[in-house]
C-alpha atoms as a PDB file:
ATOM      1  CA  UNK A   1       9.048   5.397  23.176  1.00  0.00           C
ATOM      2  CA  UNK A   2       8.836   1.782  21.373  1.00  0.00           C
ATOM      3  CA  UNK A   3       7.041   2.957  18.617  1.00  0.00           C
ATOM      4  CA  UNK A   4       9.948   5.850  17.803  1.00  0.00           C
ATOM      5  CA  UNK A   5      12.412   3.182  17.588  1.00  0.00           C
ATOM      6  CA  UNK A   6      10.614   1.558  15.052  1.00  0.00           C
ATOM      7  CA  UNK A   7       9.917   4.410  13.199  1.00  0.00           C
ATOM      8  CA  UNK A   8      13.502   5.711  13.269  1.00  0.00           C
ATOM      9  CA  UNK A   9      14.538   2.068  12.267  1.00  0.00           C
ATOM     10  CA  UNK A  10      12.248   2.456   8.992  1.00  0.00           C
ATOM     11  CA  UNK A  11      13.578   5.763   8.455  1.00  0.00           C
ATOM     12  CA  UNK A  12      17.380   4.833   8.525  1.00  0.00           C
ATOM     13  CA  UNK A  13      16.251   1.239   6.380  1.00  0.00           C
ATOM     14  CA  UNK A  14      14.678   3.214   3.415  1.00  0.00           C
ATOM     15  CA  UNK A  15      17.847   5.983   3.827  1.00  0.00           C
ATOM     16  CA  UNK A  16      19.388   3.457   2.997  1.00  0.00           C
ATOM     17  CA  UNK A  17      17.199   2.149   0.066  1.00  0.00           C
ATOM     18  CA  UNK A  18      17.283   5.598  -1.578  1.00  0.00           C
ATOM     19  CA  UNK A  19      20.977   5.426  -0.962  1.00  0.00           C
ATOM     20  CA  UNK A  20      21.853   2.429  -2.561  1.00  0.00           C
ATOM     21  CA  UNK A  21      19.414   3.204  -5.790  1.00  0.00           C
ATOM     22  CA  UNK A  22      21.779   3.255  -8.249  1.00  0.00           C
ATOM     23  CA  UNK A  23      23.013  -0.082  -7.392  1.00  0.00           C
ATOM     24  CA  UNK A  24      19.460  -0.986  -7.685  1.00  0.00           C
ATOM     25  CA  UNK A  25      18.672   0.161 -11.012  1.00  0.00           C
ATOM     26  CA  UNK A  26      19.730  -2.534 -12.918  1.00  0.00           C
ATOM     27  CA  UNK A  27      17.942  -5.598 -12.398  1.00  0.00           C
ATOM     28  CA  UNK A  28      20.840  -7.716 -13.949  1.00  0.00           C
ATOM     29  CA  UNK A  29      22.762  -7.382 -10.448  1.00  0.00           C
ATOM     30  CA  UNK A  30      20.356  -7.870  -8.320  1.00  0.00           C
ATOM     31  CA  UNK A  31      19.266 -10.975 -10.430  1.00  0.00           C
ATOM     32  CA  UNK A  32      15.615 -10.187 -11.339  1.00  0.00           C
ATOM     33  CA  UNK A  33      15.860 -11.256 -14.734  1.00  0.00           C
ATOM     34  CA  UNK A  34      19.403 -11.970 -15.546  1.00  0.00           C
ATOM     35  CA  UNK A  35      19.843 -13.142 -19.432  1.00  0.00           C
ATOM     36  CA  UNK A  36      16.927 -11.667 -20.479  1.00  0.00           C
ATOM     37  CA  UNK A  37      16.467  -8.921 -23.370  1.00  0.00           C
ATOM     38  CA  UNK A  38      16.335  -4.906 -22.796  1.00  0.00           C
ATOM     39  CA  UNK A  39      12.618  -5.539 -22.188  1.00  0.00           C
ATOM     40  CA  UNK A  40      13.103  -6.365 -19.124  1.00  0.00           C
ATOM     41  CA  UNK A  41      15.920  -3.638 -17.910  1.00  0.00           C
ATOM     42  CA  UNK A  42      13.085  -1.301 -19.315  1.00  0.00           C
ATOM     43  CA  UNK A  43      10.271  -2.747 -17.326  1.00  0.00           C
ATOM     44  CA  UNK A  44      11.776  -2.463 -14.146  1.00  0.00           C
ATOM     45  CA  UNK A  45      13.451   0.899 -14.779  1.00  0.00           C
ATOM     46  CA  UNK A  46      10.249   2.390 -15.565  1.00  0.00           C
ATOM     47  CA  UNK A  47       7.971   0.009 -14.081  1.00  0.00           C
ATOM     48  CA  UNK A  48       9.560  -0.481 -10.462  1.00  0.00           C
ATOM     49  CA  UNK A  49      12.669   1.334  -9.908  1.00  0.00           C
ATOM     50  CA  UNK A  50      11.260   5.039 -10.891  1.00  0.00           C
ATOM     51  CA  UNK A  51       8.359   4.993  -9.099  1.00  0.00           C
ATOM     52  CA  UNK A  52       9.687   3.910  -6.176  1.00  0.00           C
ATOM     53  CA  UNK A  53      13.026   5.914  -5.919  1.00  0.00           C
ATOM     54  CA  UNK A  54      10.749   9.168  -7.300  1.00  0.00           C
ATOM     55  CA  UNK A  55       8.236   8.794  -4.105  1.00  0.00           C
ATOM     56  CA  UNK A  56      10.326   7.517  -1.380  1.00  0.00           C
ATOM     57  CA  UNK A  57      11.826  10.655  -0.077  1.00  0.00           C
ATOM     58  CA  UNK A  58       8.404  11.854   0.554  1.00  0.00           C
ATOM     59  CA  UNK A  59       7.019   8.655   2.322  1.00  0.00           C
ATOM     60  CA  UNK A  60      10.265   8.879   4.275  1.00  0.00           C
ATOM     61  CA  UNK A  61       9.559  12.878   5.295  1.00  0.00           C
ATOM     62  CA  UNK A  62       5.980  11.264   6.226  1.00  0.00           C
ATOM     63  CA  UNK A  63       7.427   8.422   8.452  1.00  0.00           C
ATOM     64  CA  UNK A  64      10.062  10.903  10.250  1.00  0.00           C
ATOM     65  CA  UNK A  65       7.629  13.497  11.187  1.00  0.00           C
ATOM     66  CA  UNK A  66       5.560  10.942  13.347  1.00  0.00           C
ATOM     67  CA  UNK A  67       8.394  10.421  15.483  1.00  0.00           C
ATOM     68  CA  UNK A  68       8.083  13.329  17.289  1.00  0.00           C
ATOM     69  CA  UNK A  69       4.727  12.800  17.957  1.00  0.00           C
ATOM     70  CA  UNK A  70       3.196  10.577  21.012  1.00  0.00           C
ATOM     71  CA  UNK A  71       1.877   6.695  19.933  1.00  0.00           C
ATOM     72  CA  UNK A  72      -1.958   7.825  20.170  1.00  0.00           C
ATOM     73  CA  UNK A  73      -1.126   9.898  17.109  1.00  0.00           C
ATOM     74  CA  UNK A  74       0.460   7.717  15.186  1.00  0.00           C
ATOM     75  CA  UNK A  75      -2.620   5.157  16.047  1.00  0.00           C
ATOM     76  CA  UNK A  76      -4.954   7.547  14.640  1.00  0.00           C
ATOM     77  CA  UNK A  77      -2.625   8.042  11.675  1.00  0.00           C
ATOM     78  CA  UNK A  78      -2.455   4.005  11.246  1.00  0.00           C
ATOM     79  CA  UNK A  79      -6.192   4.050  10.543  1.00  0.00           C
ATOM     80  CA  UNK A  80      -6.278   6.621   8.077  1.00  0.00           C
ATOM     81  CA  UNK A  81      -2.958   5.713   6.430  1.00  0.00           C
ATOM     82  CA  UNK A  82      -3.021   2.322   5.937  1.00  0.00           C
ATOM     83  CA  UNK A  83      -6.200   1.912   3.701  1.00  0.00           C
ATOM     84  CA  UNK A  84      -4.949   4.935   1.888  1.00  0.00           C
ATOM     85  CA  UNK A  85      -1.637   3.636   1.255  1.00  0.00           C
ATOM     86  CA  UNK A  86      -3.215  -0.066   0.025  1.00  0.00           C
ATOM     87  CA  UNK A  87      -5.409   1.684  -2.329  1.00  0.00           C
ATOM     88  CA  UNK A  88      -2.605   4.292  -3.670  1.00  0.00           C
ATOM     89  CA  UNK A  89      -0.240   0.892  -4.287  1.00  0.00           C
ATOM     90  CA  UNK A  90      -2.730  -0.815  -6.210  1.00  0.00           C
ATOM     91  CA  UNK A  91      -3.524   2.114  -7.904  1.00  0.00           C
ATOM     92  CA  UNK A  92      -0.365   2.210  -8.971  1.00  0.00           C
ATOM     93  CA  UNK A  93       0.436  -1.262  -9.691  1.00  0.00           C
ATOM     94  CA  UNK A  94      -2.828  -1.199 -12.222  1.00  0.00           C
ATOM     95  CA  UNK A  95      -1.329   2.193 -13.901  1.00  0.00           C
ATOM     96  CA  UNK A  96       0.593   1.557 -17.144  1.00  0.00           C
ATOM     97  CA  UNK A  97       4.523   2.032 -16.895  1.00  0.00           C
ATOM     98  CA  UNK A  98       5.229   4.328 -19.793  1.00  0.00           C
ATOM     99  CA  UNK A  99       2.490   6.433 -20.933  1.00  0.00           C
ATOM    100  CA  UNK A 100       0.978   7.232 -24.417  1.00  0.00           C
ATOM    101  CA  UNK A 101      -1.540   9.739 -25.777  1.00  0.00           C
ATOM    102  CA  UNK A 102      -2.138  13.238 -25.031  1.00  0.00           C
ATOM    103  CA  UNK A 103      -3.035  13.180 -21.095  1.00  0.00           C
ATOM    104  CA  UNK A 104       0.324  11.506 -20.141  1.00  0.00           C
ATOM    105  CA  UNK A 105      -0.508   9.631 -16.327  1.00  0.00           C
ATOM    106  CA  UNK A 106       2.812   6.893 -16.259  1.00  0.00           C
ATOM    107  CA  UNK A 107       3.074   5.158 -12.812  1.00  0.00           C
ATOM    108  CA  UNK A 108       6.511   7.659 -11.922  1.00  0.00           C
ATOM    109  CA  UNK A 109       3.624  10.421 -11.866  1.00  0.00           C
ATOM    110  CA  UNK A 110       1.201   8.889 -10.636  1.00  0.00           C
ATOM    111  CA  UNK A 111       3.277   7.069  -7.165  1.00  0.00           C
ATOM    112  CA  UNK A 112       5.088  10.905  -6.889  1.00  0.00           C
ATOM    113  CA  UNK A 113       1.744  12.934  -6.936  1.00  0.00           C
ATOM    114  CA  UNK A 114      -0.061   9.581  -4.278  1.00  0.00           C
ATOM    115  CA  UNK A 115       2.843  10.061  -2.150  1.00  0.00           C
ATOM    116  CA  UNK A 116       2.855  13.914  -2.308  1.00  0.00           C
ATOM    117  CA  UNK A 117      -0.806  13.358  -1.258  1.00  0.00           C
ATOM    118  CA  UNK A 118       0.475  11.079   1.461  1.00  0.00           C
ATOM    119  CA  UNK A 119       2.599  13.762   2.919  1.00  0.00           C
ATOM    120  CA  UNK A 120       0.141  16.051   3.087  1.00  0.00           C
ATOM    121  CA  UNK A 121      -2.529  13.911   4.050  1.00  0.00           C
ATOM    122  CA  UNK A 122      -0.137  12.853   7.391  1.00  0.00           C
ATOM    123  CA  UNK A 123       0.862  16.866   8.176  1.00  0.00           C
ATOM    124  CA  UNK A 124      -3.220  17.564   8.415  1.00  0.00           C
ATOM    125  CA  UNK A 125      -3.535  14.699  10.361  1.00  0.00           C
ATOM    126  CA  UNK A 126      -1.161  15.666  13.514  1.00  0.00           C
ATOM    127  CA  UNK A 127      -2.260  19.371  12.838  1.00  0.00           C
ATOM    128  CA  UNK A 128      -6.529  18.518  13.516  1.00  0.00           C
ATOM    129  CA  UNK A 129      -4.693  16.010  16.441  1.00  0.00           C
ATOM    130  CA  UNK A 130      -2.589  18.229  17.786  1.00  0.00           C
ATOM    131  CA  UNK A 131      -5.530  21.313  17.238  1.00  0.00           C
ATOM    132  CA  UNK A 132      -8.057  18.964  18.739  1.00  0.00           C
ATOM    133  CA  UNK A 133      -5.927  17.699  22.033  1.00  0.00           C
ATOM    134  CA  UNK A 134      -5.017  21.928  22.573  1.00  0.00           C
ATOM    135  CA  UNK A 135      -8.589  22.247  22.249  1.00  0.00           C
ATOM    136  CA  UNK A 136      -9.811  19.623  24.387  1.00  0.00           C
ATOM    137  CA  UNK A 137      -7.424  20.608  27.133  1.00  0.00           C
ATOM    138  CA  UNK A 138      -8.361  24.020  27.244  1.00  0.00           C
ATOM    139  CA  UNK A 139     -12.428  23.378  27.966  1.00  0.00           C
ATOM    140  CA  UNK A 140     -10.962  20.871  30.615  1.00  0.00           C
ATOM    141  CA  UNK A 141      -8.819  23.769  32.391  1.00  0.00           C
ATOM    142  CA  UNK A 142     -11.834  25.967  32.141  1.00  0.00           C
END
């Protein structure tokens, strides 16, 4: 019961976050790089704020599933997720902000399709739980 607390906690905290975007989109108020040029209001427009408001919905749909599932799932999920979602962040840290070229990958696409892949990576992940604790409960019956 704990860990659905938490998880509802995270939920509600990045509601908020997605709520609040606009105010977040201009780095000027929330002082990242006040007095700077238009560099910078492009950098973290493009850079930061896209990505993240562009993929949060769908690592929030991810996050609110698990609480109605028991903690040994989301234990399970925690070692499958966590490495994923370390290597999909620095993946997209090391992808360029605005793209160029013919085969367009900017880091807005790339953090929306990782956390798309996130989403569907933690739906298969309580289905083969969930299919493998039916199973396992049925040969026990038996």
């Amino acid at each position: 019961m704990k860990h659905r607390i938490i998880l509802l906690v995270f939920v509600v905290i990045s509601g908020l976050v997605l709520w609040f975007a606009d105010f977040f989109k201009d780095p000027n108020v929330i002082r990242v790089c006040v007095g700077v040029d238009d560099q910078c209001v492009s950098d973290w427009f493009y850079g930061v704020w896209l990505p993240v408001y562009k993929s949060l919905p769908y690592l929030i749909s991810s996050i609110a599933i698990l609480i109605f599932f028991p903690y040994n799932f989301l234990k399970i999920w925690m070692k499958i997720m966590i490495p994923y979602f370390v290597l999909a962040l620095l993946f997209v840290a090391t992808t360029s902000a605005l793209c160029g070229g013919m085969i367009c990958f900017d880091r807005t696409l790339v953090a929306t399709g990782l956390s798309k892949v996130f989403l569907i990576l933690t739906i298969l992940i309580l289905l083969i739980k969930s299919i493998y604790l039916l199973a396992t409960s049925k040969r026990k019956s038996k």
